[in-house]
C-alpha atoms as a PDB file:
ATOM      1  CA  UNK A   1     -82.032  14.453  58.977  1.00  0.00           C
ATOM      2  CA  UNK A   2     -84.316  17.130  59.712  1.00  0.00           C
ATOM      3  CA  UNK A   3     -84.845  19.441  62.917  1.00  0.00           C
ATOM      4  CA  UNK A   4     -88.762  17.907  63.410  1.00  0.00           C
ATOM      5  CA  UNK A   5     -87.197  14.480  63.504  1.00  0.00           C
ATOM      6  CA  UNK A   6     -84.290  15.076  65.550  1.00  0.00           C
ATOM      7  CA  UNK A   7     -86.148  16.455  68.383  1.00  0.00           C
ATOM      8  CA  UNK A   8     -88.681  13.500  68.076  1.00  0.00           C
ATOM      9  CA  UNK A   9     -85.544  11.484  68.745  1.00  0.00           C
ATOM     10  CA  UNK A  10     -84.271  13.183  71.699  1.00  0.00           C
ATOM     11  CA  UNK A  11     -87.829  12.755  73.151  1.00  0.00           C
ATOM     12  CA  UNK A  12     -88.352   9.493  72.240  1.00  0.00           C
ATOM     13  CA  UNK A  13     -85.142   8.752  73.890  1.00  0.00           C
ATOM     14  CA  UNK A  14     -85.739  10.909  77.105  1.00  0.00           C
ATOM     15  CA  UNK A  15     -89.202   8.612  77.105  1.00  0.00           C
ATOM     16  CA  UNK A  16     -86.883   5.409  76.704  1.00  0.00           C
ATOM     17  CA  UNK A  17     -85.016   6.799  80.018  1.00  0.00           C
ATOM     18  CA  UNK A  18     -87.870   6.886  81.869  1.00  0.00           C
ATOM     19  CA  UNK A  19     -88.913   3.777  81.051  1.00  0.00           C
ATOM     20  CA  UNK A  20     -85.495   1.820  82.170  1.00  0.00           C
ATOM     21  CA  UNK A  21     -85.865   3.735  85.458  1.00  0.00           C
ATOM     22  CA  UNK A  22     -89.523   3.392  86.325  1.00  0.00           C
ATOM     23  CA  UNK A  23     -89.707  -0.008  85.652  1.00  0.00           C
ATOM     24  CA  UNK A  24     -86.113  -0.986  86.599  1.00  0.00           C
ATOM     25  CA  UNK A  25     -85.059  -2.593  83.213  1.00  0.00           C
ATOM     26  CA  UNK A  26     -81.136  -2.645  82.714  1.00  0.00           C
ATOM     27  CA  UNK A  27     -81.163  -2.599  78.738  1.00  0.00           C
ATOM     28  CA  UNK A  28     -83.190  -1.048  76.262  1.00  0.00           C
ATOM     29  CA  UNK A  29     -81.947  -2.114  72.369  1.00  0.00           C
ATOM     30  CA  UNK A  30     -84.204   0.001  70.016  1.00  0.00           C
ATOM     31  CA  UNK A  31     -83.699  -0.604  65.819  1.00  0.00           C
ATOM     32  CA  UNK A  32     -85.384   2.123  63.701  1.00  0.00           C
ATOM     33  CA  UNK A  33     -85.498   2.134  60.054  1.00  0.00           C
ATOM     34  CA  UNK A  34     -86.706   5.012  58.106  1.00  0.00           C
ATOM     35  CA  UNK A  35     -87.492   3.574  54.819  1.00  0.00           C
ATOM     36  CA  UNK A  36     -90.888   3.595  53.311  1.00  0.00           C
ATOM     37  CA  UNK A  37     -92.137   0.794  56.375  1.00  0.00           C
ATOM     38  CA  UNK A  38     -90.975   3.479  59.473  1.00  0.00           C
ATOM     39  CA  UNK A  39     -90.253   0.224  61.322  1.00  0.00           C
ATOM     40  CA  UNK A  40     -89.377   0.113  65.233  1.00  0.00           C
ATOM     41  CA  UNK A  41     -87.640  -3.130  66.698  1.00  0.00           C
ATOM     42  CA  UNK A  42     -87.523  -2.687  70.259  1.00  0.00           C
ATOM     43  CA  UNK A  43     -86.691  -5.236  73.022  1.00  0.00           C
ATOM     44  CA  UNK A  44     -86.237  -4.845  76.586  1.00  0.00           C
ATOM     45  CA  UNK A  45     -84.246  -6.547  79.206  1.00  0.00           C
ATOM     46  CA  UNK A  46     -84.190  -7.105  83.044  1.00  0.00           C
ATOM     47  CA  UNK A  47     -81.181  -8.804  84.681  1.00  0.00           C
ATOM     48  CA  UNK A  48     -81.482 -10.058  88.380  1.00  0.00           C
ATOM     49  CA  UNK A  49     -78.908  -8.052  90.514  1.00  0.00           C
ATOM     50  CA  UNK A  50     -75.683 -10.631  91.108  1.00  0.00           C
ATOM     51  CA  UNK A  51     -75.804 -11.945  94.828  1.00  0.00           C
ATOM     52  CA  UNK A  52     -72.589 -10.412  96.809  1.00  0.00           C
ATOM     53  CA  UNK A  53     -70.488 -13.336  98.427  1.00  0.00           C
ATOM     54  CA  UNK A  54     -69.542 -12.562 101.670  1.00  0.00           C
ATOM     55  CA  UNK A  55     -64.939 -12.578 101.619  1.00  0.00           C
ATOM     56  CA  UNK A  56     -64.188 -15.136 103.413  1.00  0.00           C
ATOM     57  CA  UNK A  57     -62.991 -13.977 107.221  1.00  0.00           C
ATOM     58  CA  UNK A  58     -59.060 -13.358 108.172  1.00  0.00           C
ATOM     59  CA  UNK A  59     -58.413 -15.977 110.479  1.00  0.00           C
ATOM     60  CA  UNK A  60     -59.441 -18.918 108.006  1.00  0.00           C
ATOM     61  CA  UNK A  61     -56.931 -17.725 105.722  1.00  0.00           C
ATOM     62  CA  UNK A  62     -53.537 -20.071 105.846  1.00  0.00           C
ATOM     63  CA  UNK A  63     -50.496 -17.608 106.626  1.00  0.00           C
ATOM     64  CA  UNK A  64     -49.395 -18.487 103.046  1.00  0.00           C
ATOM     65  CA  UNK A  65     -52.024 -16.374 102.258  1.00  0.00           C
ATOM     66  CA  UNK A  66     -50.649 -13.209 104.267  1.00  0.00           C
ATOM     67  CA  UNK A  67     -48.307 -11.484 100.792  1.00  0.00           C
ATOM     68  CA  UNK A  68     -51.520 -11.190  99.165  1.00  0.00           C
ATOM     69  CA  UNK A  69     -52.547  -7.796  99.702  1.00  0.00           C
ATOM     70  CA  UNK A  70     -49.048  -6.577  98.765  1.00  0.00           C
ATOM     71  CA  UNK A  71     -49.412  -8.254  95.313  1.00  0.00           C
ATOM     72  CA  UNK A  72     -52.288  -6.876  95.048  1.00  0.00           C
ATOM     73  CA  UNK A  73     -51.051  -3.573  95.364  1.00  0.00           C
ATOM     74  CA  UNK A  74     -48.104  -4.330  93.076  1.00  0.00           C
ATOM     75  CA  UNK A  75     -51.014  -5.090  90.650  1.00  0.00           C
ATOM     76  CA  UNK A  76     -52.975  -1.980  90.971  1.00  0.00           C
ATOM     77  CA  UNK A  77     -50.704   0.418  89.861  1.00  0.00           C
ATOM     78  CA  UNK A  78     -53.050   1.619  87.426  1.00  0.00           C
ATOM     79  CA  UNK A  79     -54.938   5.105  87.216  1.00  0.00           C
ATOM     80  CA  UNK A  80     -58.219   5.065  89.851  1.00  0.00           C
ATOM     81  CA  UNK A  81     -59.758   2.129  91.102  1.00  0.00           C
ATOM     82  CA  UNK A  82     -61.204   0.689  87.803  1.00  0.00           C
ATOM     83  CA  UNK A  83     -59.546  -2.926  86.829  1.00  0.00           C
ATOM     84  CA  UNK A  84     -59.749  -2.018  83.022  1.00  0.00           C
ATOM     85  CA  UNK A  85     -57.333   0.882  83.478  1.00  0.00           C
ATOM     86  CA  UNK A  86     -54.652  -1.606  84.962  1.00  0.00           C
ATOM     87  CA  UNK A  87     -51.588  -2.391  82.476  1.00  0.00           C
ATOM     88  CA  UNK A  88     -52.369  -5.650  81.042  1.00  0.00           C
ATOM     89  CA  UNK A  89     -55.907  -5.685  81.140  1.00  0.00           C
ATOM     90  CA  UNK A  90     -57.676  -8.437  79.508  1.00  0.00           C
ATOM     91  CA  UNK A  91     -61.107  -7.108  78.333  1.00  0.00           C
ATOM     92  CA  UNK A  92     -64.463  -8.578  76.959  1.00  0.00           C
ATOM     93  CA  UNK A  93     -64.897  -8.406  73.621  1.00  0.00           C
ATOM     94  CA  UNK A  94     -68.632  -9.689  73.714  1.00  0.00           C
ATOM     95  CA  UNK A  95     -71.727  -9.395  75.985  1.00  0.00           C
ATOM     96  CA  UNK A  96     -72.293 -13.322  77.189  1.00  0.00           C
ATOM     97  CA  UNK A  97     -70.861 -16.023  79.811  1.00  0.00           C
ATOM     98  CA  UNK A  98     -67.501 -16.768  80.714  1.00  0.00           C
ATOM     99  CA  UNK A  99     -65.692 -20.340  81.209  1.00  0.00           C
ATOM    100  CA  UNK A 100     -62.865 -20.321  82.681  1.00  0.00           C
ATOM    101  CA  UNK A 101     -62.273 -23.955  82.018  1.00  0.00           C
ATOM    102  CA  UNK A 102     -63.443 -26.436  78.576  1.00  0.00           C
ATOM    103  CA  UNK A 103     -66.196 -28.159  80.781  1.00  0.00           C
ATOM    104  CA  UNK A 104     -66.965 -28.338  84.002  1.00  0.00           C
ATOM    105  CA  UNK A 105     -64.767 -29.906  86.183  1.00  0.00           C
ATOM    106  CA  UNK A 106     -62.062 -29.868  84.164  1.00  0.00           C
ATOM    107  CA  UNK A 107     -58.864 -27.739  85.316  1.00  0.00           C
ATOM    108  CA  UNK A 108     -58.986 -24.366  84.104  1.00  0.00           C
ATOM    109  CA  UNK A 109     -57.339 -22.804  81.086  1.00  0.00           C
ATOM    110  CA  UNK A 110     -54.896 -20.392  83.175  1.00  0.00           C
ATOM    111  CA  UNK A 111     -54.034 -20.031  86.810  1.00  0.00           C
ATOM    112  CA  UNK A 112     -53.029 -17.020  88.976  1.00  0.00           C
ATOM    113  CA  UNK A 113     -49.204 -17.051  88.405  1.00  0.00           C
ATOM    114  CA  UNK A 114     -49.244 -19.060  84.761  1.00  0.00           C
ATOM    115  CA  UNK A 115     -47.457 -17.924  81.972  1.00  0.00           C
ATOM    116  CA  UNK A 116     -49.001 -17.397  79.135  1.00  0.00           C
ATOM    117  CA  UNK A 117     -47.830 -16.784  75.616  1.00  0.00           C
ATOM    118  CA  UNK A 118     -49.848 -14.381  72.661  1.00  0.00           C
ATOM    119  CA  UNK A 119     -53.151 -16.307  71.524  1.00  0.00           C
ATOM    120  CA  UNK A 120     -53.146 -18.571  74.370  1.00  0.00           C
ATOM    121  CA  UNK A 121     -56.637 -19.157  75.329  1.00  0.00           C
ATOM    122  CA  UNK A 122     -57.703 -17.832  78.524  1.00  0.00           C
ATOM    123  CA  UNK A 123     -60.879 -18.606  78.952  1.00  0.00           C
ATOM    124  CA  UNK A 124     -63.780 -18.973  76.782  1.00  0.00           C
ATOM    125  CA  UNK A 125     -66.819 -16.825  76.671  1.00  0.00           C
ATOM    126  CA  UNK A 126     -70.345 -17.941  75.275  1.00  0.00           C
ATOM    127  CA  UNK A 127     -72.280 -15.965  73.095  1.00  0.00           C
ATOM    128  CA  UNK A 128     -75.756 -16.890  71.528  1.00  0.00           C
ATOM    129  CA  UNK A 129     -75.030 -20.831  71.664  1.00  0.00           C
ATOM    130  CA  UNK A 130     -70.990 -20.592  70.544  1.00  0.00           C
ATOM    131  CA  UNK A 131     -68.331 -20.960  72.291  1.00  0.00           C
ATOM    132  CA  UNK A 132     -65.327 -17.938  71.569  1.00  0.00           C
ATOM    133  CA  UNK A 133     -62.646 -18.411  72.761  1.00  0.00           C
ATOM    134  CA  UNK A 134     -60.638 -15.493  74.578  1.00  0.00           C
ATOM    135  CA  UNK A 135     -56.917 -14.857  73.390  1.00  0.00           C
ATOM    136  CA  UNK A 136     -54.186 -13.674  75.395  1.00  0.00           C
ATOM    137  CA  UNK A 137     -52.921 -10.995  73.925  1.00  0.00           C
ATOM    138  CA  UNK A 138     -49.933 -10.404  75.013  1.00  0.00           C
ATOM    139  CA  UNK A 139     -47.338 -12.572  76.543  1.00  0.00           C
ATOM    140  CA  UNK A 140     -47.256 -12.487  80.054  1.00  0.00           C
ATOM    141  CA  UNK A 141     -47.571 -13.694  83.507  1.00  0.00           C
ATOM    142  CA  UNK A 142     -51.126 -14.253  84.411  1.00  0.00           C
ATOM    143  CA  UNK A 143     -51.715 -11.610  87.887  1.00  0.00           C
ATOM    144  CA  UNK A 144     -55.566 -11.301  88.963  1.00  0.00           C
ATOM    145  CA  UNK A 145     -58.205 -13.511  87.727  1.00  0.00           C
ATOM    146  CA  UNK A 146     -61.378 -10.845  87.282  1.00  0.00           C
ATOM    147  CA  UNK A 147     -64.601 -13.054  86.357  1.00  0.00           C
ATOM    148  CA  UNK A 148     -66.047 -16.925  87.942  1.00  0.00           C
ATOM    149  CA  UNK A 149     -66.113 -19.206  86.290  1.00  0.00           C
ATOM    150  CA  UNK A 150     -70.257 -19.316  84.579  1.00  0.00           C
ATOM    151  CA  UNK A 151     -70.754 -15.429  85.252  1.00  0.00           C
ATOM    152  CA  UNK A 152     -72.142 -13.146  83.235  1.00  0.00           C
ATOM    153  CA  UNK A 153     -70.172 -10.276  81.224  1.00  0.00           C
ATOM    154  CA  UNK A 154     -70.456  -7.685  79.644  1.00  0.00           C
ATOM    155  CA  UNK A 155     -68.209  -6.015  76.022  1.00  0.00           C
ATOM    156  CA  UNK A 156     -65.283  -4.359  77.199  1.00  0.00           C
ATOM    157  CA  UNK A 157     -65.356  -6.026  81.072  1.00  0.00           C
ATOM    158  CA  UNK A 158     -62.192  -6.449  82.497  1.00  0.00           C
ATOM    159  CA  UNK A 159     -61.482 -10.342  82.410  1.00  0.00           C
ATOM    160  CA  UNK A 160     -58.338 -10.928  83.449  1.00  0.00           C
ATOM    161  CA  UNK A 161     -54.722  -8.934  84.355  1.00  0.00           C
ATOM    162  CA  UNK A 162     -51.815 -10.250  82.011  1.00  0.00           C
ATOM    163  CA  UNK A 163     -48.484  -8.603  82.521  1.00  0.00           C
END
């Protein structure tokens, strides 16, 4: 690759930058080709910002509830605050939307608490119109459910603790 056409590419994708910002796109996918056609594929994306539900307040939680936040901590042993860097961290291997259950309505593949052995499903994500289903895998006991069930993720988004 030559020195003319690498710093066309580092402008082109300074211009790129400024163009997520200013118009407050969240994904830019750009496909060049540099045969005899010079083609440029470019498409652009926008996602709505997920609305924050409010945690529900202390005193409508049952006293059952109260070991919680030390299991939590048990759970977050891992380096910083990020839920990927926890041991047994489940993580997206595809951009699309995750089921936690077959259908709706129907009970979910895996609770808080379940054991779960290698290549049991876990949940199921959907990607372009299929259905792939997500693996544990590792055995394990099944600690923090990370994702609802119909959200959108994102490739390498923690999904789920297994430990």
């Amino acid at each position: 690759m030559s020195k003319d056409r690498n710093t066309a590419d580092v402008a082109f994708i300074k211009a790129l930058a400024e163009l997520l910002e200013a118009n407050n796109l969240t994904e830019i996918e750009v496909e060049r080709s540099y045969d005899e056609n010079d083609s440029l594929c470019v498409r652009v994306s926008k996602h709505a910002p997920q609305p924050v539900q409010p945690a529900p307040a202390a005193s409508a939680l049952p006293a059952a509830a109260a070991p919680a936040p030390a299991a939590q901590a048990a759970v977050g042993k891992g380096s910083g605050d990020d839920p990927a860097d926890l041991p047994g961290a489940v993580n997206s291997p595809m951009v699309g939307t995750a089921y936690l259950a077959a259908e709706p309505g129907a009970e979910p593949f895996v609770k808080i608490g379940d054991q779960v052995s290698v290549g049991q499903t876990l949940m199921i994500i959907e990607a372009m119109k299929t259905m792939n289903q997500i693996p544990a895998p590792h055995a394990g006991i099944v600690k923090r459910i990370l994702v609802e069930d119909g959200t959108p993720v994102e490739y390498g988004a923690p999904l789920m603790i297994v430990e």
